[in-house]
C-alpha atoms as a PDB file:
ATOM      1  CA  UNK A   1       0.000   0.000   0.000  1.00  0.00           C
ATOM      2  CA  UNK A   2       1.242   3.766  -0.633  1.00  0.00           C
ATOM      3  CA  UNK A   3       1.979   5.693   2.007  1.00  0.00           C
ATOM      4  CA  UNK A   4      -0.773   8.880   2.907  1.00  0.00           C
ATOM      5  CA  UNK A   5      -0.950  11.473   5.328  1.00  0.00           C
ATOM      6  CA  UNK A   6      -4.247  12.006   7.474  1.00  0.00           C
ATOM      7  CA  UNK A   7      -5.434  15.418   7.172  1.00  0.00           C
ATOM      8  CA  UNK A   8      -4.325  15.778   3.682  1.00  0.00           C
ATOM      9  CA  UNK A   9      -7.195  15.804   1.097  1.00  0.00           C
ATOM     10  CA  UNK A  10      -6.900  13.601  -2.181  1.00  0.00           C
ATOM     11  CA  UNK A  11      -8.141  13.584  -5.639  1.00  0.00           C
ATOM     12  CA  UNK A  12      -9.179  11.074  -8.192  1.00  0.00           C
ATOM     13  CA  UNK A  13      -6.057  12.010 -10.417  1.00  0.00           C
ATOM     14  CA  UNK A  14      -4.027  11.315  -7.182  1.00  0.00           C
ATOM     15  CA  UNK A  15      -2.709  15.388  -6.450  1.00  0.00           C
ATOM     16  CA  UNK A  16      -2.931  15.831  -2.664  1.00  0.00           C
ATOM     17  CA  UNK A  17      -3.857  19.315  -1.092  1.00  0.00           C
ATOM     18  CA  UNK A  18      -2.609  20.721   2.465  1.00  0.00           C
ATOM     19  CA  UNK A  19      -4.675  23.767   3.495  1.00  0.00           C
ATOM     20  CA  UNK A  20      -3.215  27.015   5.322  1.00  0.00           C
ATOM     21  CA  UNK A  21      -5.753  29.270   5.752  1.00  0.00           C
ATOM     22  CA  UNK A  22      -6.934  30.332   1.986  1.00  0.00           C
ATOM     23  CA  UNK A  23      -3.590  28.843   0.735  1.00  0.00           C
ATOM     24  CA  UNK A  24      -3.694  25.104  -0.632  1.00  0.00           C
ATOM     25  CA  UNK A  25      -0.162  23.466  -1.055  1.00  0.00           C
ATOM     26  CA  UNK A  26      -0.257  21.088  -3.622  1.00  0.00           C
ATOM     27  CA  UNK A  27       1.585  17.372  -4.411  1.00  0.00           C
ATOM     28  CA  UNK A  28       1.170  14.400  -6.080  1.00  0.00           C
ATOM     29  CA  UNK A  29       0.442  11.533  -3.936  1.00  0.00           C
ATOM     30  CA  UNK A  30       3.309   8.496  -3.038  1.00  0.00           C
ATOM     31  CA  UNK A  31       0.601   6.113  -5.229  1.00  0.00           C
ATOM     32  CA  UNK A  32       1.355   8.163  -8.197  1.00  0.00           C
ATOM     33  CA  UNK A  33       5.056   8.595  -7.958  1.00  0.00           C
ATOM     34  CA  UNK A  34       5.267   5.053  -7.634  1.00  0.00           C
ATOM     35  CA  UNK A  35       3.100   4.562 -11.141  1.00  0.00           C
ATOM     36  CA  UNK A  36       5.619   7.110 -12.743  1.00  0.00           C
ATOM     37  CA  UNK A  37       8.475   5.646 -11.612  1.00  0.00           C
ATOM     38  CA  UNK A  38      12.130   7.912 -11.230  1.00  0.00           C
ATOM     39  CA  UNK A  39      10.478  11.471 -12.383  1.00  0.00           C
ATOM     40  CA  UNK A  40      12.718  13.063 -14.506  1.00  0.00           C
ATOM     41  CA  UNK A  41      10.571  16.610 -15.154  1.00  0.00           C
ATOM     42  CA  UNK A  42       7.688  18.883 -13.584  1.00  0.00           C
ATOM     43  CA  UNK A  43       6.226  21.140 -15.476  1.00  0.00           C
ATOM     44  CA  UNK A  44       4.897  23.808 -13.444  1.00  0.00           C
ATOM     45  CA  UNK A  45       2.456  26.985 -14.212  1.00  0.00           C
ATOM     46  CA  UNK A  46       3.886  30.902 -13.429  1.00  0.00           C
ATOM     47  CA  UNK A  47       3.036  32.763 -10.180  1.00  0.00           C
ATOM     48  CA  UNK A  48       0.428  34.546 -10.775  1.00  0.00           C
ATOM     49  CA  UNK A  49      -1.392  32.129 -13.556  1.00  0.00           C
ATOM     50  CA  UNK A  50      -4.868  31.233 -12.676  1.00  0.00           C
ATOM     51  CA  UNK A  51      -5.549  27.337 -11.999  1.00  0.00           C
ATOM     52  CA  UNK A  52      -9.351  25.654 -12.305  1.00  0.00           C
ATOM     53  CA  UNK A  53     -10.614  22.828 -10.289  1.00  0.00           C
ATOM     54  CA  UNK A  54     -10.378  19.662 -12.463  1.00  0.00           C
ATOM     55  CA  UNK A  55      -7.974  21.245 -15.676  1.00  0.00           C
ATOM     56  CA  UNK A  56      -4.689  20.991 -16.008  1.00  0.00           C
ATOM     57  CA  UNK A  57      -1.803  22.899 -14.377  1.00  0.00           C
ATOM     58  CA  UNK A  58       0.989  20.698 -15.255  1.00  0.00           C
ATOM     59  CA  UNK A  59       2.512  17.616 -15.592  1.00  0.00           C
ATOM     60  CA  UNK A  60       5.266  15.264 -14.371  1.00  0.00           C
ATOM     61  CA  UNK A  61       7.381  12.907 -16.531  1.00  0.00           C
ATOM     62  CA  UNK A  62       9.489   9.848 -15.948  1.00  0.00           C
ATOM     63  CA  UNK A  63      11.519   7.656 -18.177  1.00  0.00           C
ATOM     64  CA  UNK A  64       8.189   5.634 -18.601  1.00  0.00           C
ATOM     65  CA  UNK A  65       5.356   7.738 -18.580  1.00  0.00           C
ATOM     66  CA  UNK A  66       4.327  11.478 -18.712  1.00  0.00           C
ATOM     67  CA  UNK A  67       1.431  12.384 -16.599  1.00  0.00           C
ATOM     68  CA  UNK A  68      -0.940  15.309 -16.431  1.00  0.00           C
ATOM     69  CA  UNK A  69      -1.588  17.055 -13.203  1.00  0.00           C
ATOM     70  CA  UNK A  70      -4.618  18.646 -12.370  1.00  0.00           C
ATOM     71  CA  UNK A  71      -5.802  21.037  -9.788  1.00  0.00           C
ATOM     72  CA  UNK A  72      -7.927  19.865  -7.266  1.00  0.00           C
ATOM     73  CA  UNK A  73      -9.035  23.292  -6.318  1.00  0.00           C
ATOM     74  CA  UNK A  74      -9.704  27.047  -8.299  1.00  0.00           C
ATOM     75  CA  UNK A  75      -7.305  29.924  -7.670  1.00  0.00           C
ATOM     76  CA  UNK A  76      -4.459  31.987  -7.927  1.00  0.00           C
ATOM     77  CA  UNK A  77      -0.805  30.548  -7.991  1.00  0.00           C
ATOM     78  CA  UNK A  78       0.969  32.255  -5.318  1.00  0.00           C
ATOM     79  CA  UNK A  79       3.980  30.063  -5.283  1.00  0.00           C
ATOM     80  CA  UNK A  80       5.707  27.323  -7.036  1.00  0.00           C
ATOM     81  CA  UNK A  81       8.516  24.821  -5.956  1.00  0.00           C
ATOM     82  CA  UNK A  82      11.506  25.616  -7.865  1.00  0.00           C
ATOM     83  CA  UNK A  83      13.541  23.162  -6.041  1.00  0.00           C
ATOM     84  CA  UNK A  84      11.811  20.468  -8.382  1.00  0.00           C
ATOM     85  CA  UNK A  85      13.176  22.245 -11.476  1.00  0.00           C
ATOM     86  CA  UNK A  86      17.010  21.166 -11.316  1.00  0.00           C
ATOM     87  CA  UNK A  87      15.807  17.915  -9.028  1.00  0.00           C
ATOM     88  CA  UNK A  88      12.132  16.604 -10.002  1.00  0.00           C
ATOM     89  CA  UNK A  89      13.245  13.460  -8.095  1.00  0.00           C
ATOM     90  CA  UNK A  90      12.474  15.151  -4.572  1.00  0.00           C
ATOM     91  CA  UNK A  91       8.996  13.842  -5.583  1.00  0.00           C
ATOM     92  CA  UNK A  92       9.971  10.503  -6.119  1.00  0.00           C
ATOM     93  CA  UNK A  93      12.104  10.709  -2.796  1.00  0.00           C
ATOM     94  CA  UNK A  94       9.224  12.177  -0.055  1.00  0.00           C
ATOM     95  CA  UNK A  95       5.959  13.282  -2.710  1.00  0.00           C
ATOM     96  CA  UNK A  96       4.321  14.996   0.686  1.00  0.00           C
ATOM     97  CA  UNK A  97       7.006  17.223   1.736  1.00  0.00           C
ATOM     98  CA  UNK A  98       7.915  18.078  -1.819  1.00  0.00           C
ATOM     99  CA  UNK A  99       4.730  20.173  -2.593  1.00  0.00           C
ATOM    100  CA  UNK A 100       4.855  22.098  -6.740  1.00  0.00           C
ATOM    101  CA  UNK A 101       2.663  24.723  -6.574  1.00  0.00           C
ATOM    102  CA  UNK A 102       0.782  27.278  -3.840  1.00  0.00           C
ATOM    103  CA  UNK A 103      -2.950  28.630  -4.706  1.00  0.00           C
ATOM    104  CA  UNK A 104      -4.763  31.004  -2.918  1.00  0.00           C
ATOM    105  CA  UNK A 105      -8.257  29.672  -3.188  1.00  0.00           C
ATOM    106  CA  UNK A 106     -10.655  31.324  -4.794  1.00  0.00           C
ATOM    107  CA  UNK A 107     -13.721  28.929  -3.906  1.00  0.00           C
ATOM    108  CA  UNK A 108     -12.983  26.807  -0.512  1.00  0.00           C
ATOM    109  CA  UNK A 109     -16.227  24.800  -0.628  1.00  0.00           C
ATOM    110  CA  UNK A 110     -14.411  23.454  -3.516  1.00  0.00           C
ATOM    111  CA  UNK A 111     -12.445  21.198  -0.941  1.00  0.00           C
ATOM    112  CA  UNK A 112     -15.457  19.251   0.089  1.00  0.00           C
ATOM    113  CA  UNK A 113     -15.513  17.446  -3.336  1.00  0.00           C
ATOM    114  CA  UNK A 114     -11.903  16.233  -2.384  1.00  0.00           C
ATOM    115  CA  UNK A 115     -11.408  12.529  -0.135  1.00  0.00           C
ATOM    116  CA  UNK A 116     -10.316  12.018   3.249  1.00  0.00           C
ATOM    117  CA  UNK A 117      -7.746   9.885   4.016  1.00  0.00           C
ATOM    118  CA  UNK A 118      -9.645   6.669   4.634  1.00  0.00           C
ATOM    119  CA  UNK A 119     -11.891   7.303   0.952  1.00  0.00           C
ATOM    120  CA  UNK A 120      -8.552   7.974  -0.668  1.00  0.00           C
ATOM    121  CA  UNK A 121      -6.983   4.602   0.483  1.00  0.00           C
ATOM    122  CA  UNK A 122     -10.221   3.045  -0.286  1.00  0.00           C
ATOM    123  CA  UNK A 123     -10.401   4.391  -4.254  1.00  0.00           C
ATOM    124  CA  UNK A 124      -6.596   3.556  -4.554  1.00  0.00           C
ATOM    125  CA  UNK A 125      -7.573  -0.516  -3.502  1.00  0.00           C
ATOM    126  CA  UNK A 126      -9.851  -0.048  -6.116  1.00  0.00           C
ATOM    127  CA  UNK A 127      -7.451   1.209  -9.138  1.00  0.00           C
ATOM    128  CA  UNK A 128      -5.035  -2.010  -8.509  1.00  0.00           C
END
């Protein structure tokens, strides 16, 4: 089983969110690192760049596979990770203390649509 963190809230497309406040840090979960494999790039939006519940923000790629990320909640991006540019493999290495991007929220109710811990262990036992 992948690792999770309680208090953490999950999407289908396996991005985690952390909230602060208005601010939601966002990751991709251990389960999808592990799918990837050794992550060799993020792509990551611009401060400042608007993000939509459910669209795409990004993506990550391995040697294997190049995967879309999506944004579990609506907002403003008030900061990204730059770490990840020169080393992408942080993710790969600890995916919940290696957040890529920041939002300020523009919509916080939007959260409720995202799993708990114990629904997001549940869906992943589903996927295998």
């Amino acid at each position: 089983m992948s690792k999770t963190v309680a208090g953490l809230r999950y999407s289908e497309s396996h991005e985690w969110v952390g909230i602060d406040g208005n601010i939601a840090t966002i990751g991709i979960t251990d389960y999808a690192q592990h799918a990837l494999g050794n992550l060799s790039y993020v792509d990551m939006p611009e401060t400042d760049d608007e993000v939509t519940k459910g669209e795409e923000f990004g993506a990550v790629e391995s040697v294997k596979a190049a995967s879309d990320l999506y944004s579990p909640v609506s907002g403003k991006v008030v900061e990204i990770n730059t770490e990840l540019e020169d080393a992408p493999e942080r993710l790969n290495v600890d995916p919940y203390a290696n957040w890529i991007i920041k939002v300020e929220m523009s919509d916080p109710s939007e959260l409720e649509d995202l799993m708990d811990e114990a629904a997001y262990i549940a869906f992943c036992e589903k996927e295998k």
